[in-house]
Protein backbone atom coordinates (compact mmCIF):
# COMPACT_ATOMS: atom_id res chain seq x y z
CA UNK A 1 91.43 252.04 175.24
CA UNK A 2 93.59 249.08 174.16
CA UNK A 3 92.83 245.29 173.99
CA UNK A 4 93.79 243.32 176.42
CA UNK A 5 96.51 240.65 176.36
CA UNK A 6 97.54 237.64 177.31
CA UNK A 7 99.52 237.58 180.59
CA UNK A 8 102.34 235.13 179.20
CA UNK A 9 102.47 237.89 175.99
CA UNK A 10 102.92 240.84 178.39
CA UNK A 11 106.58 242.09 179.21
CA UNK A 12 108.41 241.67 182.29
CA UNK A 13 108.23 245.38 182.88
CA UNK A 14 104.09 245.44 182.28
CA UNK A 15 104.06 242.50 184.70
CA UNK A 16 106.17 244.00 187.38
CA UNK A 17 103.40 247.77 186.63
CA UNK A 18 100.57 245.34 187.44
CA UNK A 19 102.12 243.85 190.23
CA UNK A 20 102.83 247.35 191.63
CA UNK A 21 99.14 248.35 190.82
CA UNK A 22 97.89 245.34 193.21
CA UNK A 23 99.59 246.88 196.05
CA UNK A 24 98.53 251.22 194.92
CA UNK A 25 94.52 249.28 194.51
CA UNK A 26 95.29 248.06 198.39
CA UNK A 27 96.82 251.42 199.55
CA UNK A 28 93.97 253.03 197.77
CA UNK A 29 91.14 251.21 199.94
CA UNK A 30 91.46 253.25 203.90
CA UNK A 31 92.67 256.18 201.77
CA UNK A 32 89.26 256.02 200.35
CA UNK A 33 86.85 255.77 204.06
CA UNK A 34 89.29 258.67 204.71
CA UNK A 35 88.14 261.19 202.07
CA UNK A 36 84.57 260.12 202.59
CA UNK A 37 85.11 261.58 206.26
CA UNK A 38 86.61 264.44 204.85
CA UNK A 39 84.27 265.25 202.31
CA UNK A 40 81.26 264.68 204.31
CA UNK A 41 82.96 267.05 207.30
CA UNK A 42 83.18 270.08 204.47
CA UNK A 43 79.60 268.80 203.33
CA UNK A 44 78.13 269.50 206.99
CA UNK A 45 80.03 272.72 207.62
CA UNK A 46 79.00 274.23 204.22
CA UNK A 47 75.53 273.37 204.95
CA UNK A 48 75.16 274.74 208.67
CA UNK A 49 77.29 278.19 207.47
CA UNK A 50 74.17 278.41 205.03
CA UNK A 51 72.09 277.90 206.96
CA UNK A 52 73.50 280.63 209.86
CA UNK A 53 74.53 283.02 207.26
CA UNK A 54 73.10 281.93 204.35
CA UNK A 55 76.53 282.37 203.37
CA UNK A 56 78.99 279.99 200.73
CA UNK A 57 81.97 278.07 202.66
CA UNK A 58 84.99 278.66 200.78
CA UNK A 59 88.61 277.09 202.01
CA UNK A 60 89.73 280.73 203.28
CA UNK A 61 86.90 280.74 205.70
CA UNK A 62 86.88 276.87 206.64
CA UNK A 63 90.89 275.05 207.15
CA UNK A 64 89.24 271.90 204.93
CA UNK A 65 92.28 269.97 206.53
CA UNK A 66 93.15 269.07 202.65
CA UNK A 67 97.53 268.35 203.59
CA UNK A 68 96.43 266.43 206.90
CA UNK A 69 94.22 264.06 204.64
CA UNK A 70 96.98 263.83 202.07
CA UNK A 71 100.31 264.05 204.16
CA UNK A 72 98.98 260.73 205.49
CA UNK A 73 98.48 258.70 202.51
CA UNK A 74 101.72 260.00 201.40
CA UNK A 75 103.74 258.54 203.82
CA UNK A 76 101.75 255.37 204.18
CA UNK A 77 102.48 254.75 200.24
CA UNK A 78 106.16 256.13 200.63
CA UNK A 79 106.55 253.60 203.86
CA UNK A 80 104.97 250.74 201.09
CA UNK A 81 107.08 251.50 198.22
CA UNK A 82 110.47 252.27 199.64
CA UNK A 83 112.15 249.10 199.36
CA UNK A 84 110.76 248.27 195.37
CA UNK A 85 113.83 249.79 194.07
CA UNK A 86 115.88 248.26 196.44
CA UNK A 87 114.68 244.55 196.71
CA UNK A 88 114.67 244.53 192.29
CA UNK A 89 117.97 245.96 192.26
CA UNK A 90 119.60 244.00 194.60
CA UNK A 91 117.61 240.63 193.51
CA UNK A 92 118.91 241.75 189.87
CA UNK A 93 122.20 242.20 190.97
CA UNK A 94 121.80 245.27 188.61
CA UNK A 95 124.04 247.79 190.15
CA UNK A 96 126.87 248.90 192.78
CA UNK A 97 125.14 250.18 196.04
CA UNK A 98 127.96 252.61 197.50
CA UNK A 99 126.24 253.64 200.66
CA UNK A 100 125.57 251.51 203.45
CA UNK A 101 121.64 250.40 204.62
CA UNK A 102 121.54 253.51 207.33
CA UNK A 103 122.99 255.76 204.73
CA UNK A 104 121.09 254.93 201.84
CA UNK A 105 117.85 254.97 203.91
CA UNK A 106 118.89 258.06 205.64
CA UNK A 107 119.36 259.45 202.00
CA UNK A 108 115.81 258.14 201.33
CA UNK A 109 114.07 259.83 204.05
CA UNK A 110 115.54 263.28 203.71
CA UNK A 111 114.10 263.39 200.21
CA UNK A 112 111.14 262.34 201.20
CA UNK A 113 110.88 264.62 203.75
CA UNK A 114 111.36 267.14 200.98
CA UNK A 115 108.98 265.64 198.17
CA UNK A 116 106.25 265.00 200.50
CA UNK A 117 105.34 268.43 201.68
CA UNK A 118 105.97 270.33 198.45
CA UNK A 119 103.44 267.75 196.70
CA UNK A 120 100.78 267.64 199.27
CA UNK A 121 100.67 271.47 199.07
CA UNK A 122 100.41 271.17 195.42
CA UNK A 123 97.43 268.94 195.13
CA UNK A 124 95.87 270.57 198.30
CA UNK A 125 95.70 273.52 196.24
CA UNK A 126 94.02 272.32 193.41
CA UNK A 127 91.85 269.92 195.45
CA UNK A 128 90.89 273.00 197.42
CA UNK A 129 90.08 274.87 194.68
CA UNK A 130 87.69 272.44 192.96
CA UNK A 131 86.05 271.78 196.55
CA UNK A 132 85.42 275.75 196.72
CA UNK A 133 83.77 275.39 193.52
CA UNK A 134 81.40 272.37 194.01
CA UNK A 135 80.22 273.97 197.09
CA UNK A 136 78.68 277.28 195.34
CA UNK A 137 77.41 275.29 192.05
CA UNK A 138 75.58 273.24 194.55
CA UNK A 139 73.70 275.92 196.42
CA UNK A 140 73.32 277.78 192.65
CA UNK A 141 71.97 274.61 191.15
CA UNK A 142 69.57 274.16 194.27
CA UNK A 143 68.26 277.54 194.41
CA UNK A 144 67.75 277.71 190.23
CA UNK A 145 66.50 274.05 190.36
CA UNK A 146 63.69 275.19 193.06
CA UNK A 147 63.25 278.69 191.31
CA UNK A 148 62.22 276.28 188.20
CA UNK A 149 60.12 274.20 189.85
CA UNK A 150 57.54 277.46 190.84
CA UNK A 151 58.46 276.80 194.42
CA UNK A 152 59.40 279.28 196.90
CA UNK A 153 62.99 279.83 198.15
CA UNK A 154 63.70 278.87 201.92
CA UNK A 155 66.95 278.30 203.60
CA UNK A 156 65.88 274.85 204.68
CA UNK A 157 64.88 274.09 200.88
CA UNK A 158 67.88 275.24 199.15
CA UNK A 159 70.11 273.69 202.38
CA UNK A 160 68.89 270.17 201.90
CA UNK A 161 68.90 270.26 197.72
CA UNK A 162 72.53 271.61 198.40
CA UNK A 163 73.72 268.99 200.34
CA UNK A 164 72.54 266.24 198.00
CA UNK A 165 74.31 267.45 194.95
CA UNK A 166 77.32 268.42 197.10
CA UNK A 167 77.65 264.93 197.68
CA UNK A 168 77.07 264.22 194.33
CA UNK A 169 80.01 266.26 193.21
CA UNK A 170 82.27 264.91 196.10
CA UNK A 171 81.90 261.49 195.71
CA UNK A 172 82.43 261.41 192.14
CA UNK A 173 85.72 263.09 192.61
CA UNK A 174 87.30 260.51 195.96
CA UNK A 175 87.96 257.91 193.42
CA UNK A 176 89.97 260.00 191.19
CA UNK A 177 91.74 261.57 194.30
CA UNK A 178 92.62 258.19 195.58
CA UNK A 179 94.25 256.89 192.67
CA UNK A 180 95.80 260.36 191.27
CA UNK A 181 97.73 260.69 194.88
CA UNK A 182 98.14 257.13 195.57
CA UNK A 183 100.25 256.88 192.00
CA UNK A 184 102.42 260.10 192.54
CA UNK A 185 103.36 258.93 195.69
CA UNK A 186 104.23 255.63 194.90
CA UNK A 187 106.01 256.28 191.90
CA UNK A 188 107.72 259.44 193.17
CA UNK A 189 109.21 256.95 195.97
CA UNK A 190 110.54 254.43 193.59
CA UNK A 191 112.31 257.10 191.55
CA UNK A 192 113.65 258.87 194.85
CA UNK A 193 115.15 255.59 195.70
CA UNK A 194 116.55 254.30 192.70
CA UNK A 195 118.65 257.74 192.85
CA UNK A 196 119.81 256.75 196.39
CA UNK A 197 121.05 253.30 195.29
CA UNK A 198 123.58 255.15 191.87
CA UNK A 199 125.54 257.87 192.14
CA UNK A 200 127.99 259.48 189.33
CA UNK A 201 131.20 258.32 189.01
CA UNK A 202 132.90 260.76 190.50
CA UNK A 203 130.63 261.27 193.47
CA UNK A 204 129.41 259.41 196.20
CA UNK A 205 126.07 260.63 197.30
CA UNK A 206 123.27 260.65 194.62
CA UNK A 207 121.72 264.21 192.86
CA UNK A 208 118.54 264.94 194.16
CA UNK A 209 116.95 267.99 193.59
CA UNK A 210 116.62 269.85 197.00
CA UNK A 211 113.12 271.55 196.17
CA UNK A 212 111.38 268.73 195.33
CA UNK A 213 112.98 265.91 196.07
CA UNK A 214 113.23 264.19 192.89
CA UNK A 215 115.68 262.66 191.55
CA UNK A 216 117.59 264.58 188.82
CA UNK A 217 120.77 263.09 188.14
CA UNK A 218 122.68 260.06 188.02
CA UNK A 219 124.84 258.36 184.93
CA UNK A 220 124.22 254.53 186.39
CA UNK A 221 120.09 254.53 185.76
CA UNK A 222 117.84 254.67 182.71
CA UNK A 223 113.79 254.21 183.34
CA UNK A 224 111.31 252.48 181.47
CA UNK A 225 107.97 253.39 181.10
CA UNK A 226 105.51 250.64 181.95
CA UNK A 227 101.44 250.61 180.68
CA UNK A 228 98.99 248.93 182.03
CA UNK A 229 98.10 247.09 178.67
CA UNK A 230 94.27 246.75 179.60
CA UNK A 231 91.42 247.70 178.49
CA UNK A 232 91.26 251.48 179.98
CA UNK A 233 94.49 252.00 179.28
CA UNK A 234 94.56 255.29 177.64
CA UNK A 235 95.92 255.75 174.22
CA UNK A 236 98.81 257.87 174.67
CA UNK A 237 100.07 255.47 177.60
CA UNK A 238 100.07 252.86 175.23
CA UNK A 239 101.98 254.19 172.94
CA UNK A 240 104.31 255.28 175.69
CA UNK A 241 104.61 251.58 176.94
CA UNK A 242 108.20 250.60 176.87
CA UNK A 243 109.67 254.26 176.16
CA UNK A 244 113.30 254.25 177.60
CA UNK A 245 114.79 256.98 179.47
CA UNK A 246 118.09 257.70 181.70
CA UNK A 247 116.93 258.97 184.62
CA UNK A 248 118.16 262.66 184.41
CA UNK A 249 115.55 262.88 181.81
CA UNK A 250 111.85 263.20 181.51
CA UNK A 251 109.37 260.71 179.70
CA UNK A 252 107.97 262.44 176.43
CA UNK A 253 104.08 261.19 176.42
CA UNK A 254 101.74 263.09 173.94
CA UNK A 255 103.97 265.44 173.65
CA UNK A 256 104.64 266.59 177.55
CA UNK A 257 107.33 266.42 179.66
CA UNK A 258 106.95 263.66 182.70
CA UNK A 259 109.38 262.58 185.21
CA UNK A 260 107.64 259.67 186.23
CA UNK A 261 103.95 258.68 185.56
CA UNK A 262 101.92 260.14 187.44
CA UNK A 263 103.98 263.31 188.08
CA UNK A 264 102.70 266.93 186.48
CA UNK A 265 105.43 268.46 188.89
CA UNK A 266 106.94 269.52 185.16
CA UNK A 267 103.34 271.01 183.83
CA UNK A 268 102.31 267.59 181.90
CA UNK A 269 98.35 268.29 181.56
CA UNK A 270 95.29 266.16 183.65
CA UNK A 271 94.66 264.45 180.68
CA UNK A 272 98.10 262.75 181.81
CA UNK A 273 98.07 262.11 185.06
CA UNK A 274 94.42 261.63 186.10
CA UNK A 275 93.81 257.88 186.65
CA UNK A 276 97.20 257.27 185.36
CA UNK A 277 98.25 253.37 186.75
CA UNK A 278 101.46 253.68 184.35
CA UNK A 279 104.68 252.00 186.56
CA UNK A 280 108.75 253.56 185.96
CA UNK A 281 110.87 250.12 186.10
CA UNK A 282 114.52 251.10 186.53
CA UNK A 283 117.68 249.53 185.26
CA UNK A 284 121.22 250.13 185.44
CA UNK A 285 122.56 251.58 181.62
């Protein structure tokens, strides 16, 4: 936690994160009714497979339609954030663009075509996983919660205890989806295009890696890591507030390795990622 501050105290980089959080709070919002659909579709099938087969749905019997869910709030915060990099930079006057609009947006897109998939697959995984999971503790906390109780076991017993604390489990986890996704996505964008805008000095088109579709290299760009300054901000991101960076090279924060904040794509822990509302600002060196 941290104290918060005054806005005139605050730098121009934690102004410019907060700003930027407005608009991932916005993006958040349909993102939000979305994943209550979702959840409450896996909800209903779990339930009625119990009650058929008095089986467990797991994600290898049931597509949970995790990457659909996702691959759309990708893109809609990709489509949102595109242009940050390009409207500062260009309002800043910061740096040489050598690529024309349709290039540089061309350039833009084919990363993102890139970065999108191999993150949504990612997260669908894990999401996936943790879904599998809340769907047997439910039915195992039912049946143990009515074997306690001295009352008999019935599939219509266990079925409707289930379903209540599998909506427990799911709802406390849509907020925490929302925000996790909405921030790599966002902040994965900026970086992508502040790549597209430099290049090195003896090239023309910018280094992106091809796998993932971050950026990797470019001599013209260093990043700044931007907290929150508020009163969940978490410790470490504090004291990570204002850490520079060229942009070939990862943030250090509590001791991990992050590209951007938000991103665990180089194994930084949940500890710092989850909820993270940290902003990258980028500058020309």
């Amino acid at each position: 936690m941290c104290t918060g501050m005054n806005t005139k105290q605050l730098s121009k980089g934690t102004r410019r994160a907060r700003r930027n959080l407005a608009l991932k709070i916005a993006l958040e919002q349909p993102f939000i009714g979305e994943l209550n659909t979702y959840f409450n579709k896996i909800r209903k099938t779990a339930i009625n497979r119990y009650k058929r087969n008095t089986e467990f749905l797991t994600s290898n019997q049931f597509d949970f339609g995790t990457e659909a869910v996702l691959t759309k709030q990708y893109r809609r915060v990709s489509r949102a954030f595109k242009d940050e990099m390009r409207l500062f930079l260009n309002t800043e006057k910061a740096i040489e663009i050598k690529q024309t609009e349709q290039e540089l947006e061309a350039t833009v897109n084919t990363a993102l075509s890139v970065f999108i998939p191999n993150a949504v697959n990612a997260s669908s995984r894990e999401i996936d996983s943790t879904t599998t999971d809340d769907i047997s503790k439910s039915f195992l906390e039912a049946s143990l919660e009515i074997t306690e109780g001295g009352n008999a076991l019935s599939t219509n017993a266990v079925s409707t205890l289930a379903s209540l604390k599998m909506a427990q489990k799911f709802s406390g986890r849509i907020s925490t989806i929302a925000l996790t996704e909405t921030q790599n996505a966002a902040e994965a964008t900026k970086i992508i295009e502040a790549a597209a805008m430099s290049s090195k000095d003896d090239e023309n088109s910018p280094i992106i890696d091809p796998a993932t579709g971050i950026a990797v290299g470019t001599l013209l760009i260093r990043k700044t890591w931007n907290a929150i300054l508020d009163q969940v901000t978490r410790q470490s991101h504090v004291l990570a507030n204002g850490q520079v960076r060229p942009l070939i090279e990862p943030f250090v924060v509590q001791g991990e390795l992050l590209p951007y904040p938000g991103s665990s794509a180089l194994g930084a822990s949940a500890s710092n990622v989850i909820n993270c509302r940290c902003s990258a600002t980028y500058n020309p060196i």
